[in-house]
Protein backbone atom coordinates (compact mmCIF):
# COMPACT_ATOMS: atom_id res chain seq x y z
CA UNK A 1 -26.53 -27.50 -95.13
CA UNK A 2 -24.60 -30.50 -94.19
CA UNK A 3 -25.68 -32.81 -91.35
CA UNK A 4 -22.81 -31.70 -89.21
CA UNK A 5 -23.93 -27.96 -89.46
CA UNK A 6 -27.59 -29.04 -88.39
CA UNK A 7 -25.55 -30.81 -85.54
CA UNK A 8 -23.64 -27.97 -84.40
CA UNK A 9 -26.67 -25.84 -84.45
CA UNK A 10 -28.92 -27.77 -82.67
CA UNK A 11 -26.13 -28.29 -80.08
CA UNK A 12 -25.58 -24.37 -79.83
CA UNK A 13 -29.45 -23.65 -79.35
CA UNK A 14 -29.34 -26.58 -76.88
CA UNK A 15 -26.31 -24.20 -75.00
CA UNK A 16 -28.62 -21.21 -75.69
CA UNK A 17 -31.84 -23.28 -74.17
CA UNK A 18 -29.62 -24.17 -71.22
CA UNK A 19 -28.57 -20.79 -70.32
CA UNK A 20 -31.26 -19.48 -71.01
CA UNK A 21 -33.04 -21.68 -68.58
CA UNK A 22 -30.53 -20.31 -65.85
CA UNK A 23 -30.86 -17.53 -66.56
CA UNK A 24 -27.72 -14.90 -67.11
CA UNK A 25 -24.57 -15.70 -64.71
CA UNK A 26 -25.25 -14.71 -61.68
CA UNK A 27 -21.97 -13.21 -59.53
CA UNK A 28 -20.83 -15.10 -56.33
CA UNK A 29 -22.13 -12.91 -52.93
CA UNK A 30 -20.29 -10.43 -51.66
CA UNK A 31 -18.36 -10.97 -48.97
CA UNK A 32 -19.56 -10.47 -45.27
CA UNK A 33 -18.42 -7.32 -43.80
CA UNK A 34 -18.70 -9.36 -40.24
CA UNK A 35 -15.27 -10.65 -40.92
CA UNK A 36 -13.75 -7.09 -40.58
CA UNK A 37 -15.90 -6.04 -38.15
CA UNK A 38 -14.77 -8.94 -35.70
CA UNK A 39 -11.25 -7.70 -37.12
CA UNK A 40 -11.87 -4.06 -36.11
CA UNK A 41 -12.95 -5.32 -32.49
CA UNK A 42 -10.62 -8.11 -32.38
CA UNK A 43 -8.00 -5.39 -32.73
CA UNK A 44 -8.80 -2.80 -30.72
CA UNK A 45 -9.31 -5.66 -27.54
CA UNK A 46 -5.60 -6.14 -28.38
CA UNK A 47 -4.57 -2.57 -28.41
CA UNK A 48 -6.48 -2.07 -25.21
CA UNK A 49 -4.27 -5.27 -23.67
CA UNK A 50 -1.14 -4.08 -25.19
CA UNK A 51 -1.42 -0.82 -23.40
CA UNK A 52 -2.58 -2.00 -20.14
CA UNK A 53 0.56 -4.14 -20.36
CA UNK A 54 2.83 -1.25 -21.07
CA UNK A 55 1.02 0.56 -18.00
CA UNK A 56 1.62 -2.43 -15.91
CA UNK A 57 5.33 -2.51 -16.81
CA UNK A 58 5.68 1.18 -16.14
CA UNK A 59 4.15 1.25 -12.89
CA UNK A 60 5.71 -1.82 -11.58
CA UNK A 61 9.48 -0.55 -12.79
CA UNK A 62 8.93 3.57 -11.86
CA UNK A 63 6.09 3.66 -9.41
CA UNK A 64 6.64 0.77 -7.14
CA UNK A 65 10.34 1.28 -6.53
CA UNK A 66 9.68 4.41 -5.41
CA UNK A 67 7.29 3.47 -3.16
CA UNK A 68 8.95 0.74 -1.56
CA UNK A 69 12.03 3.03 -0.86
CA UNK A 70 9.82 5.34 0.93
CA UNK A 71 8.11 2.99 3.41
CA UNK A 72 11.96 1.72 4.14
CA UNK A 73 12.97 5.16 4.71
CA UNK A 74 9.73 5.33 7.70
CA UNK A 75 10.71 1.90 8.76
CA UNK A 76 13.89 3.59 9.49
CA UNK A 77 12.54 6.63 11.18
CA UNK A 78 10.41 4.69 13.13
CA UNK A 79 13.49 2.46 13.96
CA UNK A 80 15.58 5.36 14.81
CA UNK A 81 12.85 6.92 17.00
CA UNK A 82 12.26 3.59 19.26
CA UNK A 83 15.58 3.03 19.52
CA UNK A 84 15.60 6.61 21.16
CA UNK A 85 12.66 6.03 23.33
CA UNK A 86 14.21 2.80 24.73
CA UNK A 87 17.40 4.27 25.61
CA UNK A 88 15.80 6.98 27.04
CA UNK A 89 13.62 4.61 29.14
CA UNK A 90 16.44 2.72 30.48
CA UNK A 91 18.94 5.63 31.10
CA UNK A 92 15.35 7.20 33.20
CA UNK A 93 15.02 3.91 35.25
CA UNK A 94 19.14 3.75 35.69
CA UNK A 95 18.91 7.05 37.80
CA UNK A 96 15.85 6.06 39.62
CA UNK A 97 17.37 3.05 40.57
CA UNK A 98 20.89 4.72 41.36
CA UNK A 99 21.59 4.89 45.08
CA UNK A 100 24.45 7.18 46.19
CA UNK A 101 27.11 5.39 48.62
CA UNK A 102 29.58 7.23 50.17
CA UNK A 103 32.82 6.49 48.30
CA UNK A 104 34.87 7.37 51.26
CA UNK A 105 34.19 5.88 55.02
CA UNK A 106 35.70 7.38 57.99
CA UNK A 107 36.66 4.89 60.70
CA UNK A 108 35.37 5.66 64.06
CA UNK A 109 38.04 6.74 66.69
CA UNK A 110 39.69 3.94 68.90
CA UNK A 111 38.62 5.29 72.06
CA UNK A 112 37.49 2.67 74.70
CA UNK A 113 34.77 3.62 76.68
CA UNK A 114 35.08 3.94 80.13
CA UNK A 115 33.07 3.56 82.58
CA UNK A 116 30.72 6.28 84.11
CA UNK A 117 30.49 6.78 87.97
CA UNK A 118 26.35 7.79 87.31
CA UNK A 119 24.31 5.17 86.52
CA UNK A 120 22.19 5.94 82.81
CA UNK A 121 18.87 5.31 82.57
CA UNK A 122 16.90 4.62 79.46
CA UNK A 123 13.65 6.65 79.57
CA UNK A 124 11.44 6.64 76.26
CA UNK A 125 10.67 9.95 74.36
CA UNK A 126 8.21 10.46 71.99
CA UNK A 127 10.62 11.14 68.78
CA UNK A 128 8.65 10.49 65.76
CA UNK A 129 10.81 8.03 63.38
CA UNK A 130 10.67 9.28 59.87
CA UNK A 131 9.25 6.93 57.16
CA UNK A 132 8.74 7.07 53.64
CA UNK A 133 5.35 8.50 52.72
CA UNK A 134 3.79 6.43 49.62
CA UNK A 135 2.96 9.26 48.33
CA UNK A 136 6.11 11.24 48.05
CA UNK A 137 7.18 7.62 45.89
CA UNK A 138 3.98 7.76 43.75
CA UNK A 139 4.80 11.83 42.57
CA UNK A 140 8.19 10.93 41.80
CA UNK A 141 7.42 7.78 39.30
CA UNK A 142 5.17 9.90 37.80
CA UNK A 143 7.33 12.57 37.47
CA UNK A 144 9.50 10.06 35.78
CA UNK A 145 7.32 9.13 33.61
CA UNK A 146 6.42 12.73 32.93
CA UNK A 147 9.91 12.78 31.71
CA UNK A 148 10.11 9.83 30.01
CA UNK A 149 6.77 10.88 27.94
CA UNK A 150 8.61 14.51 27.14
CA UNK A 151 11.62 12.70 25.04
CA UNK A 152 8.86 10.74 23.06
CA UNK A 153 7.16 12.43 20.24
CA UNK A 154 3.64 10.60 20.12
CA UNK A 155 2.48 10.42 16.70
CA UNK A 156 -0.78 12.56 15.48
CA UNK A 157 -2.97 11.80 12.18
CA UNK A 158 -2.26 14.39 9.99
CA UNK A 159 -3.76 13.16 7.51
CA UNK A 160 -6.43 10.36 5.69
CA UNK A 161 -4.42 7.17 4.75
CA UNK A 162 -3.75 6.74 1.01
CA UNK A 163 -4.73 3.63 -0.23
CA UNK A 164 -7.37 2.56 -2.07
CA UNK A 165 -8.23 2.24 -5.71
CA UNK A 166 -9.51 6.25 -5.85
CA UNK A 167 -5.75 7.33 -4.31
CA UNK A 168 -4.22 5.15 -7.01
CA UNK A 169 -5.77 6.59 -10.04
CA UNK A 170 -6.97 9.73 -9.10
CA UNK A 171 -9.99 11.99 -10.30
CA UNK A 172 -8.79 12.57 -13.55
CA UNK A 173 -7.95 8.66 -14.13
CA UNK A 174 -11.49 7.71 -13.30
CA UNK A 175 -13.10 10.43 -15.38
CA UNK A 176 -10.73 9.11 -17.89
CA UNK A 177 -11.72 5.55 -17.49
CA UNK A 178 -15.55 6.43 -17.68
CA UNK A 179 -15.37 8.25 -20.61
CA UNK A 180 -13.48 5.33 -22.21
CA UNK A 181 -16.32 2.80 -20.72
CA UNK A 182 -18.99 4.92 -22.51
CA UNK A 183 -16.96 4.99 -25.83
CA UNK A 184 -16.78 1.37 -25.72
CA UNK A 185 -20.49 0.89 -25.35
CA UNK A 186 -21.39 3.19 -28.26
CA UNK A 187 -18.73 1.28 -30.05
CA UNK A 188 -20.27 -2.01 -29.57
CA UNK A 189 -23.82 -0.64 -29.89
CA UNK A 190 -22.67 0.58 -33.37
CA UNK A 191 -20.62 -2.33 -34.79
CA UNK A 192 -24.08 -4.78 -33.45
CA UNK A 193 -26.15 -2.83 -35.79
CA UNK A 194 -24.05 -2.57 -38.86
């Protein structure tokens, strides 16, 4: 054996003696599954956003509109039915207030007086005067107001108001939103421990 073999031998069992010291190649980790997990999550907080967007959108362009149109269309009943009331109101006090005049006056005849030969003498009676009782005044304003109150329609609760979160969404979108709550905890509980 030449030198240079005894060189490249000694230099291979110095390769060996180094590997061997390390021991075989060990592999590089796996990779953390935490990435996809976040991923997963990360995802599904978008989806959830996405869709509450889309519900947004769909209940401000179909839902609201709607709505809106029917509060003008009360404004307008309401509207209509004051506008009723007050002319009502006014015609009632017109005719209270309405004094008849004769249209026609007849002039009195132009006779002169003459003269009596028997002297008159003014002797008091006891006539009674008529005057206006206060209370035949205070029956008839309140039958005019009686009247008045008969053209109004006074409004009655019919109902409970709706508005309020539970009138919004409804039974079935709270059960809904429940259930969803619950999946969402198992979710995380699940994805914490894996």
């Amino acid at each position: 054996m030449s030198f240079e073999d005894e060189m490249n031998e000694m230099r291979l069992d110095s390769d060996m003696d180094l590997d061997s010291d390390l021991g075989p190649e060990e592999t590089p980790p796996p990779e953390e599954s935490g990435n996809r997990t976040f991923l997963i999550v990360a995802g599904l907080l978008g989806a959830i956003t996405i869709i509450a967007l889309v519900c947004i959108v769909a209940y401000a362009m179909f839902y609201l509109p709607q709505q809106q149109s029917q509060r003008a269309t009360q404004e307008a009943a309401l509207n209509s039915q004051n506008t009723a009331v007050a002319q009502a109101i006014t015609q009632t006090s017109a005719a209270a207030a309405f004094t008849s005049t004769p249209t026609r006056t007849e002039a009195p005849p132009l006779v002169t007086p003459t003269a009596s030969p028997t002297p008159l003498l003014a002797v008091p009676t006891d006539t009674q005067v008529p005057t206006d009782d206060p209370r035949t005044a205070t029956v008839a304003a309140l039958l005019t107001q009686a009247a008045g109150a008969q053209l109004t329609a006074t409004p009655s609760t019919t109902a409970l108001p709706t508005t309020g979160f539970m009138d919004d969404a409804g039974i079935p979108g709270l059960i809904g939103m429940a259930i969803l709550l619950i999946v969402v905890i198992f979710l995380a509980r699940r994805l914490r421990t894996a």
